[in-house]
N, C-alpha and C. Protein backbone atom coordinates (compact mmCIF):
# COMPACT_ATOMS: atom_id res chain seq x y z
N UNK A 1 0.85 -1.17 0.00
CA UNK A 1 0.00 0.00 0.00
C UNK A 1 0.90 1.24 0.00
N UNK A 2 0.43 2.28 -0.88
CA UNK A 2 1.36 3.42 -0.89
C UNK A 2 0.63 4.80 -1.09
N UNK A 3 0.90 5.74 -1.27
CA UNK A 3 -0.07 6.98 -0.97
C UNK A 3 1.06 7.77 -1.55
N UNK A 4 0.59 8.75 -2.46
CA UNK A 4 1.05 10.09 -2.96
C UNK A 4 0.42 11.59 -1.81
N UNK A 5 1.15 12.21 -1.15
CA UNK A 5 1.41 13.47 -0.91
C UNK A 5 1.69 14.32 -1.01
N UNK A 6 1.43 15.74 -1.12
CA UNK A 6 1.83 16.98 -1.29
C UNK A 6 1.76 17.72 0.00
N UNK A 7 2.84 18.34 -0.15
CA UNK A 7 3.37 19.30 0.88
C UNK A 7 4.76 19.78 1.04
N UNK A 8 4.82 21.07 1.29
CA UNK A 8 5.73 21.95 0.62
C UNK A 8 5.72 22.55 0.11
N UNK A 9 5.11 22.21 -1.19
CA UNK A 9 5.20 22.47 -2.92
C UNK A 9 5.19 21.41 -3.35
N UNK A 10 5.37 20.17 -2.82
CA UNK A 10 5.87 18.88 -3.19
C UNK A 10 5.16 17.69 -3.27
N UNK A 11 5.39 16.63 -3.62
CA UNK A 11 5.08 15.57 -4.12
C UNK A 11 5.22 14.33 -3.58
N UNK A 12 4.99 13.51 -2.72
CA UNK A 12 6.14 13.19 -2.04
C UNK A 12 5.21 11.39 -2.44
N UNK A 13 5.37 10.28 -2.83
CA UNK A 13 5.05 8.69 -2.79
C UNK A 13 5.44 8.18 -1.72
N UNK A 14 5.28 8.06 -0.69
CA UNK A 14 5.14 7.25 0.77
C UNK A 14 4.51 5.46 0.80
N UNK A 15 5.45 5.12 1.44
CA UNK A 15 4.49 3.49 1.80
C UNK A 15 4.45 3.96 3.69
N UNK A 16 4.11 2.76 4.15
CA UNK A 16 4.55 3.04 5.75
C UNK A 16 5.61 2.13 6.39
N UNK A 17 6.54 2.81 6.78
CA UNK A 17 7.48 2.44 7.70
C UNK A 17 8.63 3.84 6.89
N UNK A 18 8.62 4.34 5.58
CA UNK A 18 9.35 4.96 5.36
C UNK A 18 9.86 6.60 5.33
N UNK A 19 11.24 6.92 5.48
CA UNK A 19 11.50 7.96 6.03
C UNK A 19 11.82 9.12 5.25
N UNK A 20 11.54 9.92 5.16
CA UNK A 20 11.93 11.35 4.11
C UNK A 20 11.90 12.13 4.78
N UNK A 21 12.68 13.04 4.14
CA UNK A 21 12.83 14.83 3.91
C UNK A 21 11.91 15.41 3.16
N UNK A 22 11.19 16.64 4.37
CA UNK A 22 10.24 17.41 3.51
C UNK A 22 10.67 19.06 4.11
N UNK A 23 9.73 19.66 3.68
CA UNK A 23 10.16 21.08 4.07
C UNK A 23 9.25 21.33 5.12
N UNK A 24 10.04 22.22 6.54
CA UNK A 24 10.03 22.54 7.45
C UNK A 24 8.78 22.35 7.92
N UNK A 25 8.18 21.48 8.81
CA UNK A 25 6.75 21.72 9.41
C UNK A 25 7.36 21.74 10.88
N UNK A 26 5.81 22.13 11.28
CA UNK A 26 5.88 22.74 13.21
C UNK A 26 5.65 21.67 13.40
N UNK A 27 5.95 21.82 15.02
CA UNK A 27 6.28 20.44 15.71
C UNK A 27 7.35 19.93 16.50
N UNK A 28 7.35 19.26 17.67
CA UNK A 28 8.53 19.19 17.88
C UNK A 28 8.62 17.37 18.09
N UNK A 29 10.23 17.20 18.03
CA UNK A 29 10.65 16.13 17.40
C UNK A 29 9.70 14.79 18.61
N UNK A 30 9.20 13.97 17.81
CA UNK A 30 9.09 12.74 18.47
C UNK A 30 7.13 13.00 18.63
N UNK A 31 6.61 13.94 17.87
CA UNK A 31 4.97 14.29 17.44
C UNK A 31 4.90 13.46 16.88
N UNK A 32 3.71 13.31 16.54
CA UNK A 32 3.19 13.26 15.02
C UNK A 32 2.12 14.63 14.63
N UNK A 33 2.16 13.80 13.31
CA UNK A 33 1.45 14.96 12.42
C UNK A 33 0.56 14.32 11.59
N UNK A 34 -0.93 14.74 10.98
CA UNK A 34 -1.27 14.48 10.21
C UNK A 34 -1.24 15.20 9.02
N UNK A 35 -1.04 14.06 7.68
CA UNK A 35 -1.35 14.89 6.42
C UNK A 35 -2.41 14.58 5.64
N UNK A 36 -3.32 15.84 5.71
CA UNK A 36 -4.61 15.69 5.25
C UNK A 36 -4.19 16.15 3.22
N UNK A 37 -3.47 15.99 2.67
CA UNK A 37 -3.45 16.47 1.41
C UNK A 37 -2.94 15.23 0.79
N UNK A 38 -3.92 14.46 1.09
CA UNK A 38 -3.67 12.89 0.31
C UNK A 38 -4.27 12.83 -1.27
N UNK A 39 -3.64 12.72 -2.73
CA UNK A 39 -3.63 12.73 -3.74
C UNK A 39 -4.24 11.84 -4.41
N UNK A 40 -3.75 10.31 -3.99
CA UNK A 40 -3.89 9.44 -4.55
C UNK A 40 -4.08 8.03 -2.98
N UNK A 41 -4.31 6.82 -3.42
CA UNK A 41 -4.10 5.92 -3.10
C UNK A 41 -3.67 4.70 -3.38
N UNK A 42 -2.84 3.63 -3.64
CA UNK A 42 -3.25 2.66 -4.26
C UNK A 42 -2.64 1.25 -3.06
N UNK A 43 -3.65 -0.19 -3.03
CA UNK A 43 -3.63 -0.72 -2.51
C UNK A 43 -3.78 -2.13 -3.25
N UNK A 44 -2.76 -2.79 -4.48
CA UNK A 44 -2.97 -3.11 -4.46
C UNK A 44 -3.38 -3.60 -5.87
N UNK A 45 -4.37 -3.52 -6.62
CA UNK A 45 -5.31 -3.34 -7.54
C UNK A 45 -6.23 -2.50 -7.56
N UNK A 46 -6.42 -2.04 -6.17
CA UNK A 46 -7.83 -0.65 -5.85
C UNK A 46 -6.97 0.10 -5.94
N UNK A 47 -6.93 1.44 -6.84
CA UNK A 47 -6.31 2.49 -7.16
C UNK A 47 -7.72 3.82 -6.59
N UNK A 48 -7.50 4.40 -5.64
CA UNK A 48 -8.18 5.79 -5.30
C UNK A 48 -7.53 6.76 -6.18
N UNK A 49 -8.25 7.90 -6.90
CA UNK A 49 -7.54 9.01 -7.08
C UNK A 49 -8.61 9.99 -6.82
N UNK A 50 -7.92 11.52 -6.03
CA UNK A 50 -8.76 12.50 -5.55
C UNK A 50 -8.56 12.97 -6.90
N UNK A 51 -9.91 13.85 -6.61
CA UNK A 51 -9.63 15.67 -7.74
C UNK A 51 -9.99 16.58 -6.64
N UNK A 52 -9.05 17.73 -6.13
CA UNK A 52 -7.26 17.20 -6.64
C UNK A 52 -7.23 16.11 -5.34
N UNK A 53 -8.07 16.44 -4.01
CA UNK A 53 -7.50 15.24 -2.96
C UNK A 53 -8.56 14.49 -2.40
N UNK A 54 -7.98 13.20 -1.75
CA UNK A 54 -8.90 12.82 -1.13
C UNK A 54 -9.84 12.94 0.14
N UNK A 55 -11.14 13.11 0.05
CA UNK A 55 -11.54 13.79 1.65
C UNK A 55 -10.91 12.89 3.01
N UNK A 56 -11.26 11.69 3.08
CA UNK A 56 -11.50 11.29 4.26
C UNK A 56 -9.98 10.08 4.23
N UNK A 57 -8.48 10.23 3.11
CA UNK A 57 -7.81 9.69 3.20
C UNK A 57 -6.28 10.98 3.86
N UNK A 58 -5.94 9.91 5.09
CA UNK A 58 -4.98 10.79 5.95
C UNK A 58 -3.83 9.94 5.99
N UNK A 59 -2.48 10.82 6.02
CA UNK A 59 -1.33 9.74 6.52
C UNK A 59 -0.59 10.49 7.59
N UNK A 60 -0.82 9.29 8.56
CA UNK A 60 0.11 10.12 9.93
C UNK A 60 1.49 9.89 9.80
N UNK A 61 2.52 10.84 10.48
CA UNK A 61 4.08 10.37 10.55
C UNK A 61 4.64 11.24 11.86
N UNK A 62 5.29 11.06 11.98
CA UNK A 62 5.99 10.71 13.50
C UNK A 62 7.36 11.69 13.16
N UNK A 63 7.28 12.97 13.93
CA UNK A 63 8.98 13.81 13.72
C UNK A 63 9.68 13.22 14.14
N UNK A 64 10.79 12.73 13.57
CA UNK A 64 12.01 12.46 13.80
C UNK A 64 13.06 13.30 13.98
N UNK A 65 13.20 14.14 13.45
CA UNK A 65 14.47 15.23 13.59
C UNK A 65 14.12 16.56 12.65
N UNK A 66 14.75 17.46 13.27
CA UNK A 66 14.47 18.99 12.11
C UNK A 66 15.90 19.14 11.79
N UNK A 67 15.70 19.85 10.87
CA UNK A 67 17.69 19.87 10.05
C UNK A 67 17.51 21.15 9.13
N UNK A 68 18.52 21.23 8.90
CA UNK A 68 19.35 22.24 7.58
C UNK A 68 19.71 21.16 6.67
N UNK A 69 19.65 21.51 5.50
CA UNK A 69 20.04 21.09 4.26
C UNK A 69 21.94 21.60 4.16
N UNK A 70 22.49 20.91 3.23
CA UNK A 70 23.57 21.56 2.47
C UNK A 70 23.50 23.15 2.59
N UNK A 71 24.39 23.70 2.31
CA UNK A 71 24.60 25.31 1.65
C UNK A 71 24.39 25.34 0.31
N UNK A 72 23.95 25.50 -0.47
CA UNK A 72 23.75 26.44 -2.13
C UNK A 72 24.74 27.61 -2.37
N UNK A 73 25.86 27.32 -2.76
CA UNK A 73 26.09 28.83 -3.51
C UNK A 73 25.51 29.80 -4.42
N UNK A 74 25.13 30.50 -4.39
CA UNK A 74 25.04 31.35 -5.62
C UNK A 74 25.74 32.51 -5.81
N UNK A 75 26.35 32.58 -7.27
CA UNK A 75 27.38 33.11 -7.57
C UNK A 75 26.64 34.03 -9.06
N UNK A 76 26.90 35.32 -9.29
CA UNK A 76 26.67 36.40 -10.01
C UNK A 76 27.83 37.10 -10.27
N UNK A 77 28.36 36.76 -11.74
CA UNK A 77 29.43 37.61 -11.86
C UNK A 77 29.13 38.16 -13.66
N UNK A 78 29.83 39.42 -13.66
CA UNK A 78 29.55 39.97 -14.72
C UNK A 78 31.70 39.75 -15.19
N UNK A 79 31.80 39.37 -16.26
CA UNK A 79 33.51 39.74 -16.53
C UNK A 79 33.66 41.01 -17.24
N UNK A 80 34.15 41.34 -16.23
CA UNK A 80 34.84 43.04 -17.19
C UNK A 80 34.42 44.15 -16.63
N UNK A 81 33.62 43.73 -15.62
CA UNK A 81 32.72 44.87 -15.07
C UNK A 81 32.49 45.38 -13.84
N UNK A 82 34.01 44.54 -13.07
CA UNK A 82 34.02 44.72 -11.91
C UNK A 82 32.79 44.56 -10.91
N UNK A 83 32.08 43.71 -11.13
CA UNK A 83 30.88 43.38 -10.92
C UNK A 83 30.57 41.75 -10.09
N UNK A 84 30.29 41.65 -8.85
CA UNK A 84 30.29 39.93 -8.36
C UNK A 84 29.61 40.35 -7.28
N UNK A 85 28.50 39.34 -7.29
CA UNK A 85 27.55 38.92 -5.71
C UNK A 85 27.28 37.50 -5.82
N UNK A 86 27.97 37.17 -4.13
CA UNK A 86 27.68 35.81 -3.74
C UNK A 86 26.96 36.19 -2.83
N UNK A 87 26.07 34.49 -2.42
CA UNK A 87 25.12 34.86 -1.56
C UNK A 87 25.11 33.19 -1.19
N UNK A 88 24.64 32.48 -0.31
CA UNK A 88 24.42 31.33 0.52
C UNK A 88 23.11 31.22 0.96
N UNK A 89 22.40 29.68 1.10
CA UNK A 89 21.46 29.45 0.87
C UNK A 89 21.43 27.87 1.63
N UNK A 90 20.80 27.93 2.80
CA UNK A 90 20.15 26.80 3.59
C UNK A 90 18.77 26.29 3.76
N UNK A 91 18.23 25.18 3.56
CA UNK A 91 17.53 25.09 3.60
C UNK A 91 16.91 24.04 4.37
N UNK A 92 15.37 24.48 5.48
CA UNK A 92 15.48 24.10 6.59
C UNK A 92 14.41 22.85 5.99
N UNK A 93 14.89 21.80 6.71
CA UNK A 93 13.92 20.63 6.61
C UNK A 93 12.98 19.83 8.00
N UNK A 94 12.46 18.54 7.67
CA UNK A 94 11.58 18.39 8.78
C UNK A 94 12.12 16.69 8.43
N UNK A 95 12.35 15.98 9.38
CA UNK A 95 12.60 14.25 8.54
C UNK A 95 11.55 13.49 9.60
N UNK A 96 10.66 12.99 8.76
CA UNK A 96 9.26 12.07 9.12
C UNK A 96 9.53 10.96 8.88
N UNK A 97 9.22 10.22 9.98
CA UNK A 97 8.68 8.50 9.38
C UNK A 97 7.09 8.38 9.34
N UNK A 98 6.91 7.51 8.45
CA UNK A 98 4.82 7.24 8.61
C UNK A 98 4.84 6.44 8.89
N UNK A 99 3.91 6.34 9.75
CA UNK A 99 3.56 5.54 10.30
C UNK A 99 2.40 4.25 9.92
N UNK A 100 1.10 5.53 9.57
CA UNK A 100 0.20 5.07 8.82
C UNK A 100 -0.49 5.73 7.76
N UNK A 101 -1.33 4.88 6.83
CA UNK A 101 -2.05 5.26 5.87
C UNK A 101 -3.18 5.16 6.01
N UNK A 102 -4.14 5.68 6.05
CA UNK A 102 -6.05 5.06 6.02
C UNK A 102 -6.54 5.74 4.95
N UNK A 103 -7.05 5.15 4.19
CA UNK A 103 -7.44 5.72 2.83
C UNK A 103 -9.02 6.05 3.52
């Protein structure tokens, strides 16, 4: 059984027991959370699909840890023109396990 999610901006295919990186939700570590922006379902051969979601399908997951991402450089340079801006770029995350699915 597996379930498509959005949140973030994002997209995210989940089964349960497994762990990802998403972008920053509240909470503190060792919650859970529900995500009510369930997309899809499939179990199987029974395939659910919302337009766009499903009402009464939720997947809970359990904070595990909050983090920073890598650094991003970004670099702007013009040649000849005495011209350069750098700038740095972190980005804060949230790492979930699910727990469960209920379509």
């Amino acid at each position: 059984m597996y379930a498509v999610i959005a949140t973030g901006g994002k997209q995210y295919k989940v089964t349960q027991g497994e762990t990802l990186r998403v972008e920053k939700l509240t909470g503190e570590e060792g919650s859970t959370v529900k995500l009510d922006n369930v997309l899809m379902v499939a179990d199987g051969d029974k395939v659910q699909v919302g337009s766009p979601t499903l009402d009464k399908a939720t997947v809970t997951a359990k904070i595990t840890a909050h983090g920073r991402g890598d650094k991003v450089e970004i670099i702007k340079f013009r040649r000849r023109k005495h011209s350069r801006r750098q700038m740095g770029h972190r980005q804060s995350y949230t790492e979930i396990e699910v727990t469960e699915i209920k379509a």
